[in-house]
PDB file of N, CA and C in Angstrom:
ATOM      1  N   UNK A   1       0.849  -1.177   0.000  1.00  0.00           N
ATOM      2  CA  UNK A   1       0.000   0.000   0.000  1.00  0.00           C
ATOM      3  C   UNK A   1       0.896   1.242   0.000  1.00  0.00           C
ATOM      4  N   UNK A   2       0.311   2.151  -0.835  1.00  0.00           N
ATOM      5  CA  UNK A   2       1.441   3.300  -1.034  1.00  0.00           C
ATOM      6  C   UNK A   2       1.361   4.407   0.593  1.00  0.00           C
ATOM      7  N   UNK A   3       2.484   4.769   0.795  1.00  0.00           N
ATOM      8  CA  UNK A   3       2.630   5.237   2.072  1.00  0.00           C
ATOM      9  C   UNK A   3       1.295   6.715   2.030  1.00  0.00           C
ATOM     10  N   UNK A   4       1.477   7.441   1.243  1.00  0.00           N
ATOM     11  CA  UNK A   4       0.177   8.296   1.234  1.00  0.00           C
ATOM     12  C   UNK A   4      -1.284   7.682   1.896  1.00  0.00           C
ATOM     13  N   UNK A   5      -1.273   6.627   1.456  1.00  0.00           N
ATOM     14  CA  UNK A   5      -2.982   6.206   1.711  1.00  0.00           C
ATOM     15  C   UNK A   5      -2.440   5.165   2.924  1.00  0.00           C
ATOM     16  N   UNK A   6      -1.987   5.279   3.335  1.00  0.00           N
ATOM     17  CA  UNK A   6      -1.663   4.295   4.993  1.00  0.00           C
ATOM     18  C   UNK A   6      -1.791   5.675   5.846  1.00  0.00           C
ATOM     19  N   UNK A   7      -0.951   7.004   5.494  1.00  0.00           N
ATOM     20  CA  UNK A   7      -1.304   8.282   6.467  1.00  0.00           C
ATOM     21  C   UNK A   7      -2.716   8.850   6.035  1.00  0.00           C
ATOM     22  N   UNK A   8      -2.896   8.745   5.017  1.00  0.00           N
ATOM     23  CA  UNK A   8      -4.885   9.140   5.078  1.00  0.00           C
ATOM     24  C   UNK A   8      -5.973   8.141   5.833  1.00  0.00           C
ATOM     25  N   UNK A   9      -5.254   6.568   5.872  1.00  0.00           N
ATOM     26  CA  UNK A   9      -6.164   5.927   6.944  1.00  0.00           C
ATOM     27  C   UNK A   9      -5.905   6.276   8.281  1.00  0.00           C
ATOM     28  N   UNK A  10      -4.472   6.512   8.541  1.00  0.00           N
ATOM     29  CA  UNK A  10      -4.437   6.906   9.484  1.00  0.00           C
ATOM     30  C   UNK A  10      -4.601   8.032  10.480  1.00  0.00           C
ATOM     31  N   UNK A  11      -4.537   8.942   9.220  1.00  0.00           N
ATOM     32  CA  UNK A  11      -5.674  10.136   9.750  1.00  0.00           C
ATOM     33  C   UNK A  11      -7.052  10.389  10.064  1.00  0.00           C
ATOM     34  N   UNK A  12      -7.682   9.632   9.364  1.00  0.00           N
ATOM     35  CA  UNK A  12      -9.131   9.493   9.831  1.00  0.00           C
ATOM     36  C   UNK A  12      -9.441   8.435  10.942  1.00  0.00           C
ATOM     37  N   UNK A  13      -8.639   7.498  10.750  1.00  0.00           N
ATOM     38  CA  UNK A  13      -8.632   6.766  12.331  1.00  0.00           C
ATOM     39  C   UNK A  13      -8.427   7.557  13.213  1.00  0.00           C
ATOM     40  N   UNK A  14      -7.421   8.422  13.170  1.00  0.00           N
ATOM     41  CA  UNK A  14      -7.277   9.307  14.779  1.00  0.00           C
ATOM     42  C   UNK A  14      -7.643  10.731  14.661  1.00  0.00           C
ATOM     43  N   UNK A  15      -8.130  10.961  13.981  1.00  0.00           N
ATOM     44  CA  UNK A  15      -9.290  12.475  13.717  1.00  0.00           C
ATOM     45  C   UNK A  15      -8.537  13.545  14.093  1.00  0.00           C
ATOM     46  N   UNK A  16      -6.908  12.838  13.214  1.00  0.00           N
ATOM     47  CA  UNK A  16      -5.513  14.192  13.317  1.00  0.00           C
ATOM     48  C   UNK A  16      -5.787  15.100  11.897  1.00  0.00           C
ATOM     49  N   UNK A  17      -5.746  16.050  12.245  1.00  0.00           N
ATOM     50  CA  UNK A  17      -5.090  17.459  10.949  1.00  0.00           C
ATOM     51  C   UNK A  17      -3.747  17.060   9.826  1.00  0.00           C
ATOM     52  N   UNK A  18      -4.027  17.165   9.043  1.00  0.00           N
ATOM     53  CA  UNK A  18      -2.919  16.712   8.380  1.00  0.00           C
ATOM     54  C   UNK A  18      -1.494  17.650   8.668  1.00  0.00           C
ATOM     55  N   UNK A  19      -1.705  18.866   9.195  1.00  0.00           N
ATOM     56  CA  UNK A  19      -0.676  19.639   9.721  1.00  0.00           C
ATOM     57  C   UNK A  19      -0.016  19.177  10.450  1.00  0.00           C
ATOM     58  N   UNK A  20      -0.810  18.673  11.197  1.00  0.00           N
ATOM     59  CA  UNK A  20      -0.023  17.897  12.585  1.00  0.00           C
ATOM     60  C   UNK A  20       0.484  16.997  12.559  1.00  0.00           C
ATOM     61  N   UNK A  21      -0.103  15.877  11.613  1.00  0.00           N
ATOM     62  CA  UNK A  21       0.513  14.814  11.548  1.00  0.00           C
ATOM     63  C   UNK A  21       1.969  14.933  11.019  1.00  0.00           C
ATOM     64  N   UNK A  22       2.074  15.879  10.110  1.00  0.00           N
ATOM     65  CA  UNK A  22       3.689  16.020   9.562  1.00  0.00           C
ATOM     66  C   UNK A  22       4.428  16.587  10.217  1.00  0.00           C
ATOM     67  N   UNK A  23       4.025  18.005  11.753  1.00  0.00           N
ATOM     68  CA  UNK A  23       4.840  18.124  12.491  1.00  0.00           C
ATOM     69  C   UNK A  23       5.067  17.077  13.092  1.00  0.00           C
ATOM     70  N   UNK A  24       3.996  16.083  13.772  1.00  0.00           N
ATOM     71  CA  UNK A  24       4.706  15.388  14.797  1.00  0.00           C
ATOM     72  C   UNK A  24       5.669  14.260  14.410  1.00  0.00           C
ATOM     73  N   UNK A  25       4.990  14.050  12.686  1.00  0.00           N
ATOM     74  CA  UNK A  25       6.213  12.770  12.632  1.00  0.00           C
ATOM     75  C   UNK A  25       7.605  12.900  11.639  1.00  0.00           C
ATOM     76  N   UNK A  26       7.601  14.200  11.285  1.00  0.00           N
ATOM     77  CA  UNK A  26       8.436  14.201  10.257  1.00  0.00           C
ATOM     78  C   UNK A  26       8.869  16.286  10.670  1.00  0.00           C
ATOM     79  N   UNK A  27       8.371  16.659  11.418  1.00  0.00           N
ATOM     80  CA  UNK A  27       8.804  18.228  11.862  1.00  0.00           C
ATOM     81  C   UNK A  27       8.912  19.141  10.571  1.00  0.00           C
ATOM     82  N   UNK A  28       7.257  18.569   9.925  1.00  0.00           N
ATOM     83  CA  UNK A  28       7.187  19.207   8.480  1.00  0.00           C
ATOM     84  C   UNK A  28       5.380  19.191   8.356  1.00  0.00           C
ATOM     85  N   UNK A  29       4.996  20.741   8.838  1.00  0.00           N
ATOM     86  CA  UNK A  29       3.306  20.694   8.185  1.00  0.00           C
ATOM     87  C   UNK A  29       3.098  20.364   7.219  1.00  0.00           C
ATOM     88  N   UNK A  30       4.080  20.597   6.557  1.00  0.00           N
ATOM     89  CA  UNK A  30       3.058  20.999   4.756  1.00  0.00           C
ATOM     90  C   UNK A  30       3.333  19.585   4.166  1.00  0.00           C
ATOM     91  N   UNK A  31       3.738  18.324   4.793  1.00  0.00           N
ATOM     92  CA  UNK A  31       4.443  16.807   4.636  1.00  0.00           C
ATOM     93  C   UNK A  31       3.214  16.397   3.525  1.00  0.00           C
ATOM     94  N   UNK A  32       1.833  16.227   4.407  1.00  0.00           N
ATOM     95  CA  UNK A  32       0.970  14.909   3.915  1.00  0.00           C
ATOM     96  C   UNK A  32       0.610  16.516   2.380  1.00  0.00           C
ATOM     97  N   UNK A  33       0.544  17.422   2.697  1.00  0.00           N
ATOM     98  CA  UNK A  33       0.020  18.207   1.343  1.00  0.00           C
ATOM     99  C   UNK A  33       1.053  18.227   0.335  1.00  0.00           C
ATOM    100  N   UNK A  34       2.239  18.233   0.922  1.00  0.00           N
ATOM    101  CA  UNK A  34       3.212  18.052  -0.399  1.00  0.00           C
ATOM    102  C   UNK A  34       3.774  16.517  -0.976  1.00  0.00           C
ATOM    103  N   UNK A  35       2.964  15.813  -0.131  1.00  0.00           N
ATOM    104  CA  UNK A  35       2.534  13.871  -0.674  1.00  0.00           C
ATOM    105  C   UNK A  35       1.637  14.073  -1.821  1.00  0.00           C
ATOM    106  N   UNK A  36       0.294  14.738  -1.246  1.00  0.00           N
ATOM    107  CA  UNK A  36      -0.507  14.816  -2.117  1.00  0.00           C
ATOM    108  C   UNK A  36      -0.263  15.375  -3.362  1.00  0.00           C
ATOM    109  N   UNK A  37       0.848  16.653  -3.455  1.00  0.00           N
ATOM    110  CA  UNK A  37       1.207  17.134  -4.813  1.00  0.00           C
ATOM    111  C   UNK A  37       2.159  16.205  -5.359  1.00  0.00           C
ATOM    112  N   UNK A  38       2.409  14.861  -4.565  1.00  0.00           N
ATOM    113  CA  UNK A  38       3.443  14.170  -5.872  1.00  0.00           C
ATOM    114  C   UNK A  38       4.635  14.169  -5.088  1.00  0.00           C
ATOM    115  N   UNK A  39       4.971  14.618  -4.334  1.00  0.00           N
ATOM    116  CA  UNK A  39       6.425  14.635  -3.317  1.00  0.00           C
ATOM    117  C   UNK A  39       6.625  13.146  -3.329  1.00  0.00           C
ATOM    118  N   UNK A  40       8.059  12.682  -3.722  1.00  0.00           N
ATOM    119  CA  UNK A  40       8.221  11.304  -3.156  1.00  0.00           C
ATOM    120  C   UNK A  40       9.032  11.203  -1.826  1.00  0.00           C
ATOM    121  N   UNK A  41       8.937  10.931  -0.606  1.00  0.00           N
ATOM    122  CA  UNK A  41      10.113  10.821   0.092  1.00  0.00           C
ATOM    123  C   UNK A  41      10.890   9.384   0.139  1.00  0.00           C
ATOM    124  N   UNK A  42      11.998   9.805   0.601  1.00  0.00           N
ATOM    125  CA  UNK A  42      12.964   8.824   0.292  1.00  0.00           C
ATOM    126  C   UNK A  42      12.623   7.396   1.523  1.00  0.00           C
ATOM    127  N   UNK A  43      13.739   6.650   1.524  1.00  0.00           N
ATOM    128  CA  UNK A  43      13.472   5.526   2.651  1.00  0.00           C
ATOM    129  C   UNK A  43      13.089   5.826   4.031  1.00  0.00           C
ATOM    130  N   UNK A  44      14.617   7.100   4.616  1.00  0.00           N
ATOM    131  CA  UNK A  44      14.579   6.724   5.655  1.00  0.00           C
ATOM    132  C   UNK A  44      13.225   7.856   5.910  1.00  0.00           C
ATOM    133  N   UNK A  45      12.884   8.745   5.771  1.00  0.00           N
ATOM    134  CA  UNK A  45      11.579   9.359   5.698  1.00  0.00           C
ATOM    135  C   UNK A  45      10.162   8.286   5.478  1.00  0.00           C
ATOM    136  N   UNK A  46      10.392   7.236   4.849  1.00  0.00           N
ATOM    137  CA  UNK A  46       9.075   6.729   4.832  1.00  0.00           C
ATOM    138  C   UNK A  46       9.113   5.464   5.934  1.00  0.00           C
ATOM    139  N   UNK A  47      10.257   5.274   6.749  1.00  0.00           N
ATOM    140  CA  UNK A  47      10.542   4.500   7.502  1.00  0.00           C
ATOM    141  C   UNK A  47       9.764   5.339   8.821  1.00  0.00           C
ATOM    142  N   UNK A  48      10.566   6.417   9.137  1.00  0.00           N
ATOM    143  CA  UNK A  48      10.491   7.210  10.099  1.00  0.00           C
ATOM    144  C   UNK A  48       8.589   7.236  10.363  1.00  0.00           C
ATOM    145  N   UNK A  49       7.880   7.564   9.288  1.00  0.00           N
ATOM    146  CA  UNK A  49       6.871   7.985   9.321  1.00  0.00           C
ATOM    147  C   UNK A  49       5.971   7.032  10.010  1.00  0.00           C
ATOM    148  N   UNK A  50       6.276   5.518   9.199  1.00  0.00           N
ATOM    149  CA  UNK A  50       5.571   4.464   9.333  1.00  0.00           C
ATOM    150  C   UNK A  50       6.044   4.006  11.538  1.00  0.00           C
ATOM    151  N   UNK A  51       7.114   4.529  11.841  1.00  0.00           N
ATOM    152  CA  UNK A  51       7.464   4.427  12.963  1.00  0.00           C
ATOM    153  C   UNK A  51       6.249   5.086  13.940  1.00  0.00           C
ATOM    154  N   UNK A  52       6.539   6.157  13.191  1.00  0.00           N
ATOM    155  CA  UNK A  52       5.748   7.367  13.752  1.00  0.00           C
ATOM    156  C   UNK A  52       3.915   6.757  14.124  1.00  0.00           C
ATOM    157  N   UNK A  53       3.632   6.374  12.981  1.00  0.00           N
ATOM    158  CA  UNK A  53       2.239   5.868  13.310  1.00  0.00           C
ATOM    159  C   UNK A  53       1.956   4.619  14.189  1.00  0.00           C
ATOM    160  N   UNK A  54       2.972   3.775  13.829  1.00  0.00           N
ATOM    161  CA  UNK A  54       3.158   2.290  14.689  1.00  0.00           C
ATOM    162  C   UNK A  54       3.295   2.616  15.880  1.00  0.00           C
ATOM    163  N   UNK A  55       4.141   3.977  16.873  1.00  0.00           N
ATOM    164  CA  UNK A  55       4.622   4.155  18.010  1.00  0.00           C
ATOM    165  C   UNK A  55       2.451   4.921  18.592  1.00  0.00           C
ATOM    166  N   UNK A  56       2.013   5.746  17.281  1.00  0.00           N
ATOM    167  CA  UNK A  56       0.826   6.145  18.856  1.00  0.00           C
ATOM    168  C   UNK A  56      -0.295   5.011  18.399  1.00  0.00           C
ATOM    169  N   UNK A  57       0.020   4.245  17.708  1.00  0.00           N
ATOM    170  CA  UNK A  57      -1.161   3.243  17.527  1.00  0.00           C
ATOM    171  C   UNK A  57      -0.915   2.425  18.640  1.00  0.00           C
ATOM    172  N   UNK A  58       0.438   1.961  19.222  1.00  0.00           N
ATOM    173  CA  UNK A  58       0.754   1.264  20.508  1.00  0.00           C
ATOM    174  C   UNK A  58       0.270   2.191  21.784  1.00  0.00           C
ATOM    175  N   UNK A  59       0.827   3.167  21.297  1.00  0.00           N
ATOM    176  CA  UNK A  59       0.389   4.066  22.324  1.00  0.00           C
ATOM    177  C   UNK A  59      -0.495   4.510  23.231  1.00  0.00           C
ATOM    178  N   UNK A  60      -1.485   4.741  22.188  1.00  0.00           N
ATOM    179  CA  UNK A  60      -3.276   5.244  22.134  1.00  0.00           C
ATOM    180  C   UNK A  60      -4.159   3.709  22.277  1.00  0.00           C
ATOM    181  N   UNK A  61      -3.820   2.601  22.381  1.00  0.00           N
ATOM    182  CA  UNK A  61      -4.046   1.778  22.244  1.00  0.00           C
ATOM    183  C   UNK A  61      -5.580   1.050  23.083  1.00  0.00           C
ATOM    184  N   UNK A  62      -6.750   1.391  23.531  1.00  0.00           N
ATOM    185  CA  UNK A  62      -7.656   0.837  24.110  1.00  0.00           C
ATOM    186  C   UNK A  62      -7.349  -0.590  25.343  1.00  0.00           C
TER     187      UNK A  62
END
């Protein structure tokens, strides 16, 4: 699954701003809008990210 549409599920799962989501996981607002224009990021950026969501899904966890 392309990393874009794993952070759009995962944005609507946790009813985050897309602003936020790129400060908190990458210390970049404009991240998921400049995905959407076509931005590719590289490994360790799409590593980091996927960290990023795996760490508050443990987190936030029920």
């Amino acid at each position: 699954m392309p990393l874009l549409r794993k952070i759009e599920i995962f944005m609507r799962e946790t009813d985050m701003p897309w602003t936020k989501f790129g400060r908190l996981s990458v210390r970049d607002p404009r991240f998921v809008q400049d995905l959407r224009n076509g931005r590719q990021p590289g490994k360790t950026v799409s590593q980091r990210v996927e960290n990023f969501m795996n760490m508050w899904r443990a987190d936030h966890a029920g």
